[in-house]
C-alpha atoms as a PDB file:
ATOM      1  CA  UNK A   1       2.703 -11.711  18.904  1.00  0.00           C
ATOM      2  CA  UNK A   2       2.778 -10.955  15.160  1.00  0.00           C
ATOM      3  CA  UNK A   3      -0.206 -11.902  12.657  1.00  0.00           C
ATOM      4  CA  UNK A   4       0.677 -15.273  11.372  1.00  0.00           C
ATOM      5  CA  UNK A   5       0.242 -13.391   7.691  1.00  0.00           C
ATOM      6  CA  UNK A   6       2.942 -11.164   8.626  1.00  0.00           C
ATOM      7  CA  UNK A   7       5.642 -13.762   9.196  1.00  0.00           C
ATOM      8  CA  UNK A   8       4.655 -14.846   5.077  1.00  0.00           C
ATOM      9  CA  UNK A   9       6.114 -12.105   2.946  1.00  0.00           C
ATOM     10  CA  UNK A  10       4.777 -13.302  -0.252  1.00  0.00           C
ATOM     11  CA  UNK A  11       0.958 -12.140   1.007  1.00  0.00           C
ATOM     12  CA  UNK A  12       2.381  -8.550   2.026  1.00  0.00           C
ATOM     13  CA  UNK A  13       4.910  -8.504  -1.045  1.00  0.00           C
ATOM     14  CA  UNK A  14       1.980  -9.621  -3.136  1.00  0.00           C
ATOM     15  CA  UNK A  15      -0.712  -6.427  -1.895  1.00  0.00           C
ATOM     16  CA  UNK A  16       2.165  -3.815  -2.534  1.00  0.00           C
ATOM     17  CA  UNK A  17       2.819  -5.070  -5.961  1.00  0.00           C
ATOM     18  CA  UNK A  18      -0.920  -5.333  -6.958  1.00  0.00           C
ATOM     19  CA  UNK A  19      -1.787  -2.172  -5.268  1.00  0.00           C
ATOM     20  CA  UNK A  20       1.178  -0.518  -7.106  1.00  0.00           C
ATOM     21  CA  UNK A  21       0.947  -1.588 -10.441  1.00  0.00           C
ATOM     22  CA  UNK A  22      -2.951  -0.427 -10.015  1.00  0.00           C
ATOM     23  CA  UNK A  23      -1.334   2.962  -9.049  1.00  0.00           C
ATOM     24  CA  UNK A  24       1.240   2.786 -12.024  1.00  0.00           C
ATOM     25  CA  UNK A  25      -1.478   2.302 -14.644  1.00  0.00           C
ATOM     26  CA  UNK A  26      -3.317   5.327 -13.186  1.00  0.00           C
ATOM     27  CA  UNK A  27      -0.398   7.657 -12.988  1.00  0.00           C
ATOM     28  CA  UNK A  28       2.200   7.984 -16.242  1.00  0.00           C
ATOM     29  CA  UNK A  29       4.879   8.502 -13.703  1.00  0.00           C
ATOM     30  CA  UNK A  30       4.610   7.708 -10.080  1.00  0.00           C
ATOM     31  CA  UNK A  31       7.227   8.759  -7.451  1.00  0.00           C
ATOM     32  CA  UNK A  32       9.123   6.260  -5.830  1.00  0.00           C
ATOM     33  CA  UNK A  33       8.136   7.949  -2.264  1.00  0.00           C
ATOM     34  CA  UNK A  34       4.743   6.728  -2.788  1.00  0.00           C
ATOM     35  CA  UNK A  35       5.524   3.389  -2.630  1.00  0.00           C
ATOM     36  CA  UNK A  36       8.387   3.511   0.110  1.00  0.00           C
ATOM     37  CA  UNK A  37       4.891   5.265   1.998  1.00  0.00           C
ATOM     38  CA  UNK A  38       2.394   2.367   0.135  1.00  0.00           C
ATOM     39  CA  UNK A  39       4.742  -0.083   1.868  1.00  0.00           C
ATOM     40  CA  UNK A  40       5.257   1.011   4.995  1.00  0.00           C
ATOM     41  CA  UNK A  41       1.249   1.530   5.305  1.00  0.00           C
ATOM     42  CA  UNK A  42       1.058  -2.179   4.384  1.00  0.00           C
ATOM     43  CA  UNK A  43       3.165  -3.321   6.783  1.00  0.00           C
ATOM     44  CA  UNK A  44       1.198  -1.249   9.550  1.00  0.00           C
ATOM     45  CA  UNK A  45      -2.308  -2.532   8.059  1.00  0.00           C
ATOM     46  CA  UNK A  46      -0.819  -6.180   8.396  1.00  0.00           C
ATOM     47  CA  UNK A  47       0.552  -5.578  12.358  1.00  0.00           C
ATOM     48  CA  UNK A  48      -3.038  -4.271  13.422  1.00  0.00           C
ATOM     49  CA  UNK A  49      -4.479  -7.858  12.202  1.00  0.00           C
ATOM     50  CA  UNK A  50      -5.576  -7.347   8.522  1.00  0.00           C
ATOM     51  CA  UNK A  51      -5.208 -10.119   6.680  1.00  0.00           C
ATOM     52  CA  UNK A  52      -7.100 -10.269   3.550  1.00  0.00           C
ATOM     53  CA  UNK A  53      -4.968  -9.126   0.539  1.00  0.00           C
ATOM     54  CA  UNK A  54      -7.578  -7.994  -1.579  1.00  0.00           C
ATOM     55  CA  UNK A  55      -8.546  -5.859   1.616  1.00  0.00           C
ATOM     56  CA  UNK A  56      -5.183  -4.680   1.807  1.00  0.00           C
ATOM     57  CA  UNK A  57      -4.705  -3.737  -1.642  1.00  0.00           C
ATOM     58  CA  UNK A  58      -8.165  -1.818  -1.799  1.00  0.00           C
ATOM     59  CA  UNK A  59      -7.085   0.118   1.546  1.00  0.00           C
ATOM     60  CA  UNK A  60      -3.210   0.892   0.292  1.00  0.00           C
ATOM     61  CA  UNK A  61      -4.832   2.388  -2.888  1.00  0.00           C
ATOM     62  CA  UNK A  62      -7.125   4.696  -0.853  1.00  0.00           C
ATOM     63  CA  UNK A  63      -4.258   5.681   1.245  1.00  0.00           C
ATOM     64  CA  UNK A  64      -2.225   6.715  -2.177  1.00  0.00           C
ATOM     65  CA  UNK A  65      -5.157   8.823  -3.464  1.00  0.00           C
ATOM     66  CA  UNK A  66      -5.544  10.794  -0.394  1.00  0.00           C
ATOM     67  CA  UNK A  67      -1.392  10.815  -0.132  1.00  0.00           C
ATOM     68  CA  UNK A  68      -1.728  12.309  -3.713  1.00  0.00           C
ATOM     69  CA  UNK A  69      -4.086  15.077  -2.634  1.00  0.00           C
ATOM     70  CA  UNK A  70      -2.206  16.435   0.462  1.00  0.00           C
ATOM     71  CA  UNK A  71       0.590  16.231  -2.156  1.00  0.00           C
ATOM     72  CA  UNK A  72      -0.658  18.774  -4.171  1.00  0.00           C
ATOM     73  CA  UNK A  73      -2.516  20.839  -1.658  1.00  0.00           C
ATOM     74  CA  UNK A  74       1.437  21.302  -0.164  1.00  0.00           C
ATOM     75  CA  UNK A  75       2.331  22.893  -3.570  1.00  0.00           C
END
């Protein structure tokens, strides 16, 4: 059975937006890949029981830091 928080896609919708436009204002121009991945790590987060969007935004930004340094350590 699916988190009751993952049948409301305002409270997902909401963390990816407020986790992205965090990531925006660091970054002049970031790819759209990163949030197709910030999404999708979201979504995952919200399956295994978290809950707490503040939580979720915090982790989803961590996840796009250490996205953005295997980036660059692939170049």
């Amino acid at each position: 059975m699916k988190p009751r928080f993952c049948t409301s896609p305002v409270g997902v919708s909401d963390a990816i937006e407020s986790a992205w436009r965090t990531y925006a204002m660091l970054h002049d121009k970031p790819a759209e890949r990163n949030k197709l991945a910030l999404e999708a790590y979201i979504h995952k987060l919200v399956i295994h029981g978290e809950r707490n969007q503040d939580q979720l935004t915090v982790k989803a930004l961590l996840y796009l830091k250490k996205r953005e340094g295997k980036l660059t350590a692939d170049r």
